[in-house]
C-alpha atoms as a PDB file:
ATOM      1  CA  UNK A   1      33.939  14.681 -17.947  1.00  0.00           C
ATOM      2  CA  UNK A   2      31.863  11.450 -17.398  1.00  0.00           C
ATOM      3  CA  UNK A   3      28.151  11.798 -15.932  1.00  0.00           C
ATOM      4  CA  UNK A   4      28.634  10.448 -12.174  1.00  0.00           C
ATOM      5  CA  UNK A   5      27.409   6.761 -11.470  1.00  0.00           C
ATOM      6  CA  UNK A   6      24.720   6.029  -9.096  1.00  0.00           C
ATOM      7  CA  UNK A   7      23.426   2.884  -7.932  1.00  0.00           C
ATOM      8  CA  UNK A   8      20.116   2.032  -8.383  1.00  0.00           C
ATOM      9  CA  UNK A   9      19.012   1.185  -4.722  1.00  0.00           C
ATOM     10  CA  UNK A  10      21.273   2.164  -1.849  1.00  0.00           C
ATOM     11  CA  UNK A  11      21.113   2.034   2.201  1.00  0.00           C
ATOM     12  CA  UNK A  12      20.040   5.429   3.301  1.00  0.00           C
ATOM     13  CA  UNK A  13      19.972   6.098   7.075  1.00  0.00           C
ATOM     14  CA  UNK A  14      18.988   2.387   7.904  1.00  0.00           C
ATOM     15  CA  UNK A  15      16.198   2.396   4.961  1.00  0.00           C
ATOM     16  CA  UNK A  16      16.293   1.074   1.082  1.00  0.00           C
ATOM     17  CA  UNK A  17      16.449   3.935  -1.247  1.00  0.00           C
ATOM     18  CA  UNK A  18      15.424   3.576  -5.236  1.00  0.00           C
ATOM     19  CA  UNK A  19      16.746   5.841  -7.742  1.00  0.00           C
ATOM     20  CA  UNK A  20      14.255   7.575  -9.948  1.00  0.00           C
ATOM     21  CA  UNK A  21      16.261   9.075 -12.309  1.00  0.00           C
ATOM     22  CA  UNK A  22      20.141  10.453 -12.564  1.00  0.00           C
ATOM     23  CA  UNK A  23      19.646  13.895 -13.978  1.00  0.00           C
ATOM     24  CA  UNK A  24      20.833  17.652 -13.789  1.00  0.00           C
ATOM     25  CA  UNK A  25      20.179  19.300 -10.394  1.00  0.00           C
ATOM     26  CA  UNK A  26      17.830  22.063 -11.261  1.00  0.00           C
ATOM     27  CA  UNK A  27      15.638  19.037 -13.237  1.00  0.00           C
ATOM     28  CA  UNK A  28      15.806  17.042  -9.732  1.00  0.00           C
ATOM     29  CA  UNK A  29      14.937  19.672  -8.111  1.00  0.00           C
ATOM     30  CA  UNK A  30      11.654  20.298  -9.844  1.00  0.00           C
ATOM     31  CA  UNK A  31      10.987  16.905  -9.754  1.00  0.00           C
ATOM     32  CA  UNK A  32      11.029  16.673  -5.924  1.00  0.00           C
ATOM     33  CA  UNK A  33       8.734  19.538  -5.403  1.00  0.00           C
ATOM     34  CA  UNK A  34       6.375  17.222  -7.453  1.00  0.00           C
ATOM     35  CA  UNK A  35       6.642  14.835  -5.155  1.00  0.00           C
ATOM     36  CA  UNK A  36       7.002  16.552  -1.864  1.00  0.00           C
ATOM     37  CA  UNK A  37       3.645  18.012  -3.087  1.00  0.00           C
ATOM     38  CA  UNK A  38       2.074  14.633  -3.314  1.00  0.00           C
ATOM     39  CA  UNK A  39       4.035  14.075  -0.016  1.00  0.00           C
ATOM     40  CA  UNK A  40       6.971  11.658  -1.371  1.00  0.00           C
ATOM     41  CA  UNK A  41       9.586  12.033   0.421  1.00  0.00           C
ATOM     42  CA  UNK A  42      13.012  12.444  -1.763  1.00  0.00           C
ATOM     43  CA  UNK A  43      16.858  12.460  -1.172  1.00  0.00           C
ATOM     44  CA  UNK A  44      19.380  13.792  -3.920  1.00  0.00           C
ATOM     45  CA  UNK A  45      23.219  12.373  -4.580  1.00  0.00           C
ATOM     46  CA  UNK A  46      25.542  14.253  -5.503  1.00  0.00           C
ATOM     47  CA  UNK A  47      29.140  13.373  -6.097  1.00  0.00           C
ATOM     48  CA  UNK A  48      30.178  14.662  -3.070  1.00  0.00           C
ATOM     49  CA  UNK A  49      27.309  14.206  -0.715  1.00  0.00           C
ATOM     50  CA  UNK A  50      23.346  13.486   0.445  1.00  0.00           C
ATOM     51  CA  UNK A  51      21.044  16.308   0.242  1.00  0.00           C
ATOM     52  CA  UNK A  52      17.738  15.976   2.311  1.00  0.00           C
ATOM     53  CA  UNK A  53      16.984  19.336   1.641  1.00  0.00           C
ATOM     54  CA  UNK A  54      18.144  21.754  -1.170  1.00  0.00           C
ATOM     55  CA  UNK A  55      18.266  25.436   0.534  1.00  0.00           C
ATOM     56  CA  UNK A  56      17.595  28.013  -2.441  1.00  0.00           C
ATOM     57  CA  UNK A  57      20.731  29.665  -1.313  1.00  0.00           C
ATOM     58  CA  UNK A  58      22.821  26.632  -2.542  1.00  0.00           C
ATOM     59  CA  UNK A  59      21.487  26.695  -5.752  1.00  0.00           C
ATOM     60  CA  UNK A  60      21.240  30.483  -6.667  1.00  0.00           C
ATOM     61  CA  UNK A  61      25.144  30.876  -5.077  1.00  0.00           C
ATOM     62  CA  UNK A  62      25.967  28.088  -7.789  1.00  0.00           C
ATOM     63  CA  UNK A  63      26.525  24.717  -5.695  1.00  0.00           C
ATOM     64  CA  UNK A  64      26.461  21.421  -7.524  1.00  0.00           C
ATOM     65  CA  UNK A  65      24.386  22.007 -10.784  1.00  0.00           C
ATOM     66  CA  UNK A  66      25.386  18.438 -12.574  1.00  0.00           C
ATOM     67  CA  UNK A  67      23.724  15.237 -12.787  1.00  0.00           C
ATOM     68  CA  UNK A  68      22.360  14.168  -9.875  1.00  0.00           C
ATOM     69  CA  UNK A  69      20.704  10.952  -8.267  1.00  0.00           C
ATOM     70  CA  UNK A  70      17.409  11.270  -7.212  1.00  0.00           C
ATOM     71  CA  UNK A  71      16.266   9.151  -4.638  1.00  0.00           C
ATOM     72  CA  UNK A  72      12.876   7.851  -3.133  1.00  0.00           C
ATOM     73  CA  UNK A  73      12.200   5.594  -0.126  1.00  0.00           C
ATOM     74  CA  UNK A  74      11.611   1.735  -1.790  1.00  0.00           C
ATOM     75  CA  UNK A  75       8.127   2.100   0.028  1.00  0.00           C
ATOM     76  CA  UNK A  76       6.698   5.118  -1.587  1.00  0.00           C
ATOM     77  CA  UNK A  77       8.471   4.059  -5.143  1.00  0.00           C
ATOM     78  CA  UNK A  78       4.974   3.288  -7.039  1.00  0.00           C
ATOM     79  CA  UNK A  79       3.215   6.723  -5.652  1.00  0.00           C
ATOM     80  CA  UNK A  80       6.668   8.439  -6.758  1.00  0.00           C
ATOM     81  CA  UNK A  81       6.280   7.117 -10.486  1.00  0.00           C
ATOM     82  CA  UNK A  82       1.997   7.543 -10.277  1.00  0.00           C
ATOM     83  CA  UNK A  83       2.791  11.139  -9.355  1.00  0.00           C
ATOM     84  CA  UNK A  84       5.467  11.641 -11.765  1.00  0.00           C
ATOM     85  CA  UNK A  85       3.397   9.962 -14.693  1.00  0.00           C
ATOM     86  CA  UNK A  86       0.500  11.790 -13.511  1.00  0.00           C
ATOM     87  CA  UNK A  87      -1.392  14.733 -16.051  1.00  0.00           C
ATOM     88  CA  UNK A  88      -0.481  18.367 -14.695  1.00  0.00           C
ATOM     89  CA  UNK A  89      -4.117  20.090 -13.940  1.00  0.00           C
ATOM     90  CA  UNK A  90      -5.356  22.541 -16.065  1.00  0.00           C
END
């Protein structure tokens, strides 16, 4: 199976959205808790839909698990890749 295509900025519910990164879910998922902490606001693609929110209960029942497209608003693009860049604390 081919890993899914996602464009690299896209119209999102009247905004411009950048892709960070295409990677598995469980990755993209870690990766927006890293920026929700640093209050980023993120948006996964998958295949089949948008997710502005990833309920554990999708991912522990086995919902999409491939490569994914993970999404920030074009605004808050440099603090998404300061934050993602950024040294974990000790």
């Amino acid at each position: 199976m081919s890993r899914p295509q996602y464009e690299d900025r896209v119209r999102y519910q009247g905004d411009t959205w950048v892709r960070l990164e295409t990677l598995p879910r469980l990755l993209a998922e870690g990766w927006r808790r890293t920026l929700a902490a640093g209050g980023v606001v993120t948006v996964i693609r998958t295949p089949f839909q948008w997710a502005m929110a990833s309920p554990v209960i999708e991912i522990e029942t086995g919902g999409y698990m491939g490569d994914v497209g993970l999404y920030v608003p074009e605004v808050q693009l440099q603090e998404a890749l300061t934050l993602l860049q950024a040294e974990p604390e000790d």
